[in-house]
C-alpha atoms as a PDB file:
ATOM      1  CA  UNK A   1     109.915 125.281 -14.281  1.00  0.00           C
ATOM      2  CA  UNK A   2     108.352 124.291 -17.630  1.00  0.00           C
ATOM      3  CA  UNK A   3     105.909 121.389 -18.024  1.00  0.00           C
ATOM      4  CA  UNK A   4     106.344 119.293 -20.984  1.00  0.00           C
ATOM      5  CA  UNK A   5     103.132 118.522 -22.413  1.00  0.00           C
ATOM      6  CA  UNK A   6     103.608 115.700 -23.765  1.00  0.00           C
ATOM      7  CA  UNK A   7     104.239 113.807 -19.928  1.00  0.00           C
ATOM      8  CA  UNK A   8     103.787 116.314 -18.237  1.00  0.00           C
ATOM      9  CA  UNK A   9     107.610 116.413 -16.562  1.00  0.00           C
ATOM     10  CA  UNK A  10     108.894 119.097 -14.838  1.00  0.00           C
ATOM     11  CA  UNK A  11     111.934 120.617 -16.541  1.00  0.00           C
ATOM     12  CA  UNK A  12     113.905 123.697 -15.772  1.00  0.00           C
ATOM     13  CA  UNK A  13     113.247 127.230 -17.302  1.00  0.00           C
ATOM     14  CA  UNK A  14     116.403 127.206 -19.485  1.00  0.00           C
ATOM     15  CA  UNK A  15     115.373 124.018 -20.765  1.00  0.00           C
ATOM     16  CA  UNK A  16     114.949 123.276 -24.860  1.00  0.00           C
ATOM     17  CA  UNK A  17     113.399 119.344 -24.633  1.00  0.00           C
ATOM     18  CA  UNK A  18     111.946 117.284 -21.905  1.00  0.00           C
ATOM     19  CA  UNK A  19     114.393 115.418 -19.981  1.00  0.00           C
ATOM     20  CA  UNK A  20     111.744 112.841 -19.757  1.00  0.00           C
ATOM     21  CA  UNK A  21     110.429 112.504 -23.208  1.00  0.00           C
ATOM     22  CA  UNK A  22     112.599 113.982 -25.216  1.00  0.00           C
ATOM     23  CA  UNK A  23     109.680 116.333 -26.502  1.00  0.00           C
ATOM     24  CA  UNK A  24     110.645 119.814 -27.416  1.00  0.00           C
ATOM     25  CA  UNK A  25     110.014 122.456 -24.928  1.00  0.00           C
ATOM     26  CA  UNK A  26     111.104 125.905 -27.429  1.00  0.00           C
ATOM     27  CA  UNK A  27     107.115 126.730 -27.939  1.00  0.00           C
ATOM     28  CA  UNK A  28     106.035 125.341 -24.603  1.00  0.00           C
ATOM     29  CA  UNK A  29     105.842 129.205 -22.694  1.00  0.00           C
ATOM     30  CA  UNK A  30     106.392 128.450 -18.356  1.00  0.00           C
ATOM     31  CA  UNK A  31     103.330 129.093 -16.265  1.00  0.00           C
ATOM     32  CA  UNK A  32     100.991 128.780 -19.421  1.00  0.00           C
ATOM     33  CA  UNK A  33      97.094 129.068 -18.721  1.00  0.00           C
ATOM     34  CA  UNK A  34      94.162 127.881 -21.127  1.00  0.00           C
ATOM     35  CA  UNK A  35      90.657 128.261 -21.309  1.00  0.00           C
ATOM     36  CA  UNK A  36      89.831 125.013 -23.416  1.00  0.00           C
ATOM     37  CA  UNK A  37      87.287 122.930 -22.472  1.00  0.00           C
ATOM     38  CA  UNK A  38      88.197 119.104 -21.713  1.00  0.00           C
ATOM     39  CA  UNK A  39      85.707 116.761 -23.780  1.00  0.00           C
ATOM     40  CA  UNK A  40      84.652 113.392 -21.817  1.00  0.00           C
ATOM     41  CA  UNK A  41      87.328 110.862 -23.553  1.00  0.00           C
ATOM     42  CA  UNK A  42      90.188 113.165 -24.209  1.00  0.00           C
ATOM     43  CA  UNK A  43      93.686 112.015 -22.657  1.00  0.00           C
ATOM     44  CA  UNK A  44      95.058 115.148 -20.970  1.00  0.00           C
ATOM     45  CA  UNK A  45      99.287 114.975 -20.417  1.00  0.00           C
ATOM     46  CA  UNK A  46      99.507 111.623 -22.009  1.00  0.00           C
ATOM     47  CA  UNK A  47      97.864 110.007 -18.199  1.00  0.00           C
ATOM     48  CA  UNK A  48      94.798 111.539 -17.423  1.00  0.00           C
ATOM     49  CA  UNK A  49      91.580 110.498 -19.128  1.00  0.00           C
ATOM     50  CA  UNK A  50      88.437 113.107 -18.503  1.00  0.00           C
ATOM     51  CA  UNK A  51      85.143 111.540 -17.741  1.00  0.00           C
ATOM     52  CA  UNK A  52      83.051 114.694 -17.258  1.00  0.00           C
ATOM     53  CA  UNK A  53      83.533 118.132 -16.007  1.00  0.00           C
ATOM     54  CA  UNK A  54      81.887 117.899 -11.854  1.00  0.00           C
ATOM     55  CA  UNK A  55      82.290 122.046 -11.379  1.00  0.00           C
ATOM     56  CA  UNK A  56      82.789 125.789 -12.644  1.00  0.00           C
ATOM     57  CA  UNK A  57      83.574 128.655 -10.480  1.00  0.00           C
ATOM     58  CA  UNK A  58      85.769 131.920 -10.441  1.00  0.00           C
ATOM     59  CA  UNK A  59      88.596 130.327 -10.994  1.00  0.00           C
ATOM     60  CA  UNK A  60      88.397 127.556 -13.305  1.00  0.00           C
ATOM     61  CA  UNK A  61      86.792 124.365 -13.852  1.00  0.00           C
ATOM     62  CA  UNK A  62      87.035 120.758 -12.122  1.00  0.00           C
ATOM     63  CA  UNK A  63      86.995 117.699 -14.162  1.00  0.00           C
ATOM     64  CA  UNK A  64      86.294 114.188 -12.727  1.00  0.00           C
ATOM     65  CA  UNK A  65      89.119 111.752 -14.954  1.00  0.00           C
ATOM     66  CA  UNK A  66      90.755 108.324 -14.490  1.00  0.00           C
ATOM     67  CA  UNK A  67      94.566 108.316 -13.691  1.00  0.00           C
ATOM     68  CA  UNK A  68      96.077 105.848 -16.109  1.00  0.00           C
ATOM     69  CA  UNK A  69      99.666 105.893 -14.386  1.00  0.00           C
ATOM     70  CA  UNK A  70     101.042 103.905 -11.754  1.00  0.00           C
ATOM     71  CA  UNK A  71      98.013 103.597  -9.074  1.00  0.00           C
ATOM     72  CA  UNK A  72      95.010 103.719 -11.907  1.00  0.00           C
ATOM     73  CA  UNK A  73      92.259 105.876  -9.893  1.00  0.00           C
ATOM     74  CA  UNK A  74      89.826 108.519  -9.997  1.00  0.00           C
ATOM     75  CA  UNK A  75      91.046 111.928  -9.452  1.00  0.00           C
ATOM     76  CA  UNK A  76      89.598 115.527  -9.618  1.00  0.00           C
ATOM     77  CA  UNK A  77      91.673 117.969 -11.888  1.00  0.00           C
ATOM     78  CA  UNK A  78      91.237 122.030 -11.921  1.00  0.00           C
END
């Protein structure tokens, strides 16, 4: 599967644009990893906002943010 980033749908591998969003998928690589740091503020998939990062370990980092879809709540992202 390839997540659009744009909404953050799940699309098939074969997939050229989001079946969601329309957004094109052709640079959009499936089970892509980053390192960047989330700033306090920044709107992550078009639903999540971050409000601080809460951890740091071997395997990544864990954000506190707000989920701005459907049931508006706080959530912990990795």
């Amino acid at each position: 599967m390839i997540t659009c980033t744009n909404c953050g749908n799940q699309n098939p591998i074969a997939s050229r644009f989001c079946s969601n969003c329309g957004a094109s998928l052709e640079e959009i690589k499936p089970y892509q990893t980053t390192s960047t740091e989330l700033k306090p503020g920044s709107k992550l998939r078009n639903r999540y906002i971050i409000i601080r990062q809460i951890g740091q370990g071997g395997f990544g980092k864990t954000y506190l943010a707000e989920d701005t879809g459907r049931f508006k709540q706080a959530v912990v992202l990795k």
